[in-house]
Protein backbone atom coordinates (compact mmCIF):
# COMPACT_ATOMS: atom_id res chain seq x y z
CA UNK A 1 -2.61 -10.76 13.67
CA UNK A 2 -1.11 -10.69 10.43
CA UNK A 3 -0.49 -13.66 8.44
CA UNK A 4 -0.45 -15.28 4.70
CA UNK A 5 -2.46 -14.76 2.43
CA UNK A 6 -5.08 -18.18 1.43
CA UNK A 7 -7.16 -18.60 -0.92
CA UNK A 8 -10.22 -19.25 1.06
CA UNK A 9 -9.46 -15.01 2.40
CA UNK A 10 -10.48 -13.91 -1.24
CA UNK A 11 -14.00 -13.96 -0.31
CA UNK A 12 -13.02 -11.36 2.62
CA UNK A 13 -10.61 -9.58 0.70
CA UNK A 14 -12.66 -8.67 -1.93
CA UNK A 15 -15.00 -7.12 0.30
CA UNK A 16 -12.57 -4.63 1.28
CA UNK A 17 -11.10 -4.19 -2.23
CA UNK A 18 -14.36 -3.75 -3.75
CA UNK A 19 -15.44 -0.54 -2.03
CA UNK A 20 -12.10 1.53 -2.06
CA UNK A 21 -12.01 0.93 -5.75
CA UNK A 22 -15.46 1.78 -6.63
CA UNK A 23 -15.19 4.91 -4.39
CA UNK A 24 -12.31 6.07 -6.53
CA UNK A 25 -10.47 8.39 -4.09
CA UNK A 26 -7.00 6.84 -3.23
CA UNK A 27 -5.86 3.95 -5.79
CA UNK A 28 -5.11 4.55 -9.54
CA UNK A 29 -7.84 1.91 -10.57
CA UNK A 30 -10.43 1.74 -12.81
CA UNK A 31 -13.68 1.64 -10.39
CA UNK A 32 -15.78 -0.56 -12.61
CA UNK A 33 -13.02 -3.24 -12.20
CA UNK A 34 -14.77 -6.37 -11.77
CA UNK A 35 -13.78 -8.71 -9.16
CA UNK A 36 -12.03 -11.32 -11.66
CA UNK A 37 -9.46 -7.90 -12.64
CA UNK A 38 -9.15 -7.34 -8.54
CA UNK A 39 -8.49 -10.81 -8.24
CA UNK A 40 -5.97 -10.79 -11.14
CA UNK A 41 -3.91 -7.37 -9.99
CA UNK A 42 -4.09 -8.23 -5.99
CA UNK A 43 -2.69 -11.75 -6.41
CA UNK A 44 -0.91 -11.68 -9.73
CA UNK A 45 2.62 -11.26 -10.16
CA UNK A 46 4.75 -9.40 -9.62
CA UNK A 47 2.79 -9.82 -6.38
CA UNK A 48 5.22 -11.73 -4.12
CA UNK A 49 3.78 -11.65 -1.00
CA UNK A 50 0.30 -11.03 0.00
CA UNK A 51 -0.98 -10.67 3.90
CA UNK A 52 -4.35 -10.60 5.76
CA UNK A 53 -4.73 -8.66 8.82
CA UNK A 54 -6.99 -11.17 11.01
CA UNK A 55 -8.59 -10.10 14.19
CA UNK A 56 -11.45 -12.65 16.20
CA UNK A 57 -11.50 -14.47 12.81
CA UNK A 58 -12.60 -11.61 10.37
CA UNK A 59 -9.93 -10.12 7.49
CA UNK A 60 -10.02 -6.53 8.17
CA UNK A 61 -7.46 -5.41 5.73
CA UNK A 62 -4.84 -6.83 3.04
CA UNK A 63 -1.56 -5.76 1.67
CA UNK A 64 0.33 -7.32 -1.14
CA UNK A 65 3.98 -6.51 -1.97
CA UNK A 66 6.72 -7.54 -4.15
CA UNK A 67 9.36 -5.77 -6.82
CA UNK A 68 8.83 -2.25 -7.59
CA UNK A 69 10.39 -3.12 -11.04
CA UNK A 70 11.65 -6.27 -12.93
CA UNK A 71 15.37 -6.11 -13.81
CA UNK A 72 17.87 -3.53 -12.48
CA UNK A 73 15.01 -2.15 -10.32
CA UNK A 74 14.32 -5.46 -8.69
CA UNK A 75 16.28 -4.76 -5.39
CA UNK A 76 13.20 -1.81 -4.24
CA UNK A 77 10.09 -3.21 -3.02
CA UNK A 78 6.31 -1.95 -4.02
CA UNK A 79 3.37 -2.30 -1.33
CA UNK A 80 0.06 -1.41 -1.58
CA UNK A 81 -2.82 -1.95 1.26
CA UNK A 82 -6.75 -1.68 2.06
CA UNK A 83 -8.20 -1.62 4.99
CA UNK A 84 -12.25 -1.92 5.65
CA UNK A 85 -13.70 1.35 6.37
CA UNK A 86 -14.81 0.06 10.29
CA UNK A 87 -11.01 -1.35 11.06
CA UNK A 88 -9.80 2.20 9.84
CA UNK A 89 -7.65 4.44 12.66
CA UNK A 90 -7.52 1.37 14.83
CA UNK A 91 -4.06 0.16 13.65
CA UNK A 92 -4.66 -2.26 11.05
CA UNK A 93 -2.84 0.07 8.45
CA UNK A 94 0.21 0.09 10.97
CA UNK A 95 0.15 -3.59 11.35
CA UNK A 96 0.30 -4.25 7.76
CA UNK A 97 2.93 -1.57 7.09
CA UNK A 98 5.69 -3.25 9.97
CA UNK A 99 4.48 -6.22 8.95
CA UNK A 100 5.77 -5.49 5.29
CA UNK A 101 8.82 -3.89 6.28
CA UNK A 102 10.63 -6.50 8.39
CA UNK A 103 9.51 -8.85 5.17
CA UNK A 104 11.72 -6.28 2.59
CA UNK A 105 14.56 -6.67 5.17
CA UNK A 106 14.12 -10.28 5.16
CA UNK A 107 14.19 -10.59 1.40
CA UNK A 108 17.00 -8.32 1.25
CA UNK A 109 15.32 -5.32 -0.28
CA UNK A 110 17.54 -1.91 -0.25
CA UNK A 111 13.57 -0.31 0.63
CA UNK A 112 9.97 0.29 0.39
CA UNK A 113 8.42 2.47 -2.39
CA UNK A 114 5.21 3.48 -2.67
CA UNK A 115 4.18 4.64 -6.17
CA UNK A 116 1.24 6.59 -6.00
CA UNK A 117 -0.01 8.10 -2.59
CA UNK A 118 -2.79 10.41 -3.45
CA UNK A 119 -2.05 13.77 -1.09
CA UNK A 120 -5.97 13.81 -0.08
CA UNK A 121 -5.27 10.40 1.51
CA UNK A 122 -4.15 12.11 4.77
CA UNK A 123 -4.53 9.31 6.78
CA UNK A 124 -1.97 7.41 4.71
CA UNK A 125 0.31 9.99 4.37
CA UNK A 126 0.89 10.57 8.45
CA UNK A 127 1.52 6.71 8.90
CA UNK A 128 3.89 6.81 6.17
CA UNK A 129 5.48 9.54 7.41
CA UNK A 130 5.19 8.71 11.12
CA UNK A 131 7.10 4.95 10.05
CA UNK A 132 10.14 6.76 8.76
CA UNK A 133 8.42 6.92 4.40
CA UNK A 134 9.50 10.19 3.20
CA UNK A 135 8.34 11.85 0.22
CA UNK A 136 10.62 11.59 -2.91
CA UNK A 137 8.63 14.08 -5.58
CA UNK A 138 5.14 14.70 -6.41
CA UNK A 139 3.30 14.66 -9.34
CA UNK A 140 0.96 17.55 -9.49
CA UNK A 141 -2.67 16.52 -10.33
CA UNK A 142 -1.70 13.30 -11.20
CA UNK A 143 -4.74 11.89 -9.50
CA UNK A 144 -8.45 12.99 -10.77
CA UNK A 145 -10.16 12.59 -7.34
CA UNK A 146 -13.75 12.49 -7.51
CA UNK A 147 -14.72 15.08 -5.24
CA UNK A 148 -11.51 17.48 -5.41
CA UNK A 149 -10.59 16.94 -9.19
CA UNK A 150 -6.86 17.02 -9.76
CA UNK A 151 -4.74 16.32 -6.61
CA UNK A 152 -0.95 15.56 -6.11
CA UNK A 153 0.39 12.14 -6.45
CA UNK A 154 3.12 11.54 -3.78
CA UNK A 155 5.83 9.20 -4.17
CA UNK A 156 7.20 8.19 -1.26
CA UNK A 157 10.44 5.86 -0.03
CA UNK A 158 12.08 4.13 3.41
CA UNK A 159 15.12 2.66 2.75
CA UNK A 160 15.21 -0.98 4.38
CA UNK A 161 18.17 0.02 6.98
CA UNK A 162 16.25 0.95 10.55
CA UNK A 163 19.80 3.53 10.53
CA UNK A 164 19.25 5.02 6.88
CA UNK A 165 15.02 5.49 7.92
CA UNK A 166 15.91 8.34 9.48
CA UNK A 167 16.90 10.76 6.21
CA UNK A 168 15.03 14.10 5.28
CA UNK A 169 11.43 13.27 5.18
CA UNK A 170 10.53 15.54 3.00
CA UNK A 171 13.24 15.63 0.46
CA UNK A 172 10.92 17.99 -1.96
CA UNK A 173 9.13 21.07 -1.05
């Protein structure tokens, strides 16, 4: 089930924040961040919305969305998500992805952007793609992974429309 974010989750949540960004390998975060900075960037604004995905009373996995940009670039929505290494491939991801996408047609959003998908997180990447995200342009070794040093940084779009999700997926080579 997903559902709101509240404050008694934090607890949870920082359990799976905690290990993804000490690991290092898919979010552009410091990995000595300390939980009060986790806190701070997971819940702060622009942070609109933030969701739990609850199953038999345990948070397995979070996402928290909201403007991509102040201003002109308001009207494109940003959403980033963790899920605990032992809820992974069991379609927590995918929850928290639909989940996010019937709130940017809700709110009126033109789409979905995600900023910085690092191309060794495969696993990402297909659900993305598989949910109609294509990739806009990639920034080559834009991420310093810790195993395979310098690897593309996707950035990747859905437009809000269900008729529009459809366009090239792969609008770069």
């Amino acid at each position: 089930m997903i559902r709101a974010f509240r404050p008694a989750d934090w607890p949870a949540l920082w359990e799976i924040l905690r290990p993804i960004i000490r690991a290092g390998e898919t979010y552009c975060l410091p990995v000595e961040m300390d939980e009060a900075a986790a806190r701070e960037m997971w819940l702060g604004p622009p942070t609109t919305r933030v969701s739990v995905a609850e199953i038999e009373g345990r948070i397995l996995g979070t996402g928290h969305m909201g403007p991509n940009r102040p201003g002109p670039g308001a009207h494109v929505a940003n959403a980033s998500y963790m899920v605990a290494p032992e809820a992974q491939g069991r379609g927590v991801g995918r929850a928290l992805v639909r989940d996010s996408l019937s709130w940017v047609a809700r709110e009126g959003f033109a789409g979905l952007q995600f900023n910085a998908v690092a191309e060794t997180n495969r696993g990402a990447i297909k659900l993305y793609r598989d949910l109609g995200f294509g990739i806009l342009g990639t920034v080559p070794g834009g991420f310093a992974h810790p195993r395979e040093g310098r690897v593309g940084l996707h950035v990747m779009y859905r437009p809000a429309d269900e008729a529009d999700a459809a366009f090239d997926k792969e609008i770069t080579a």
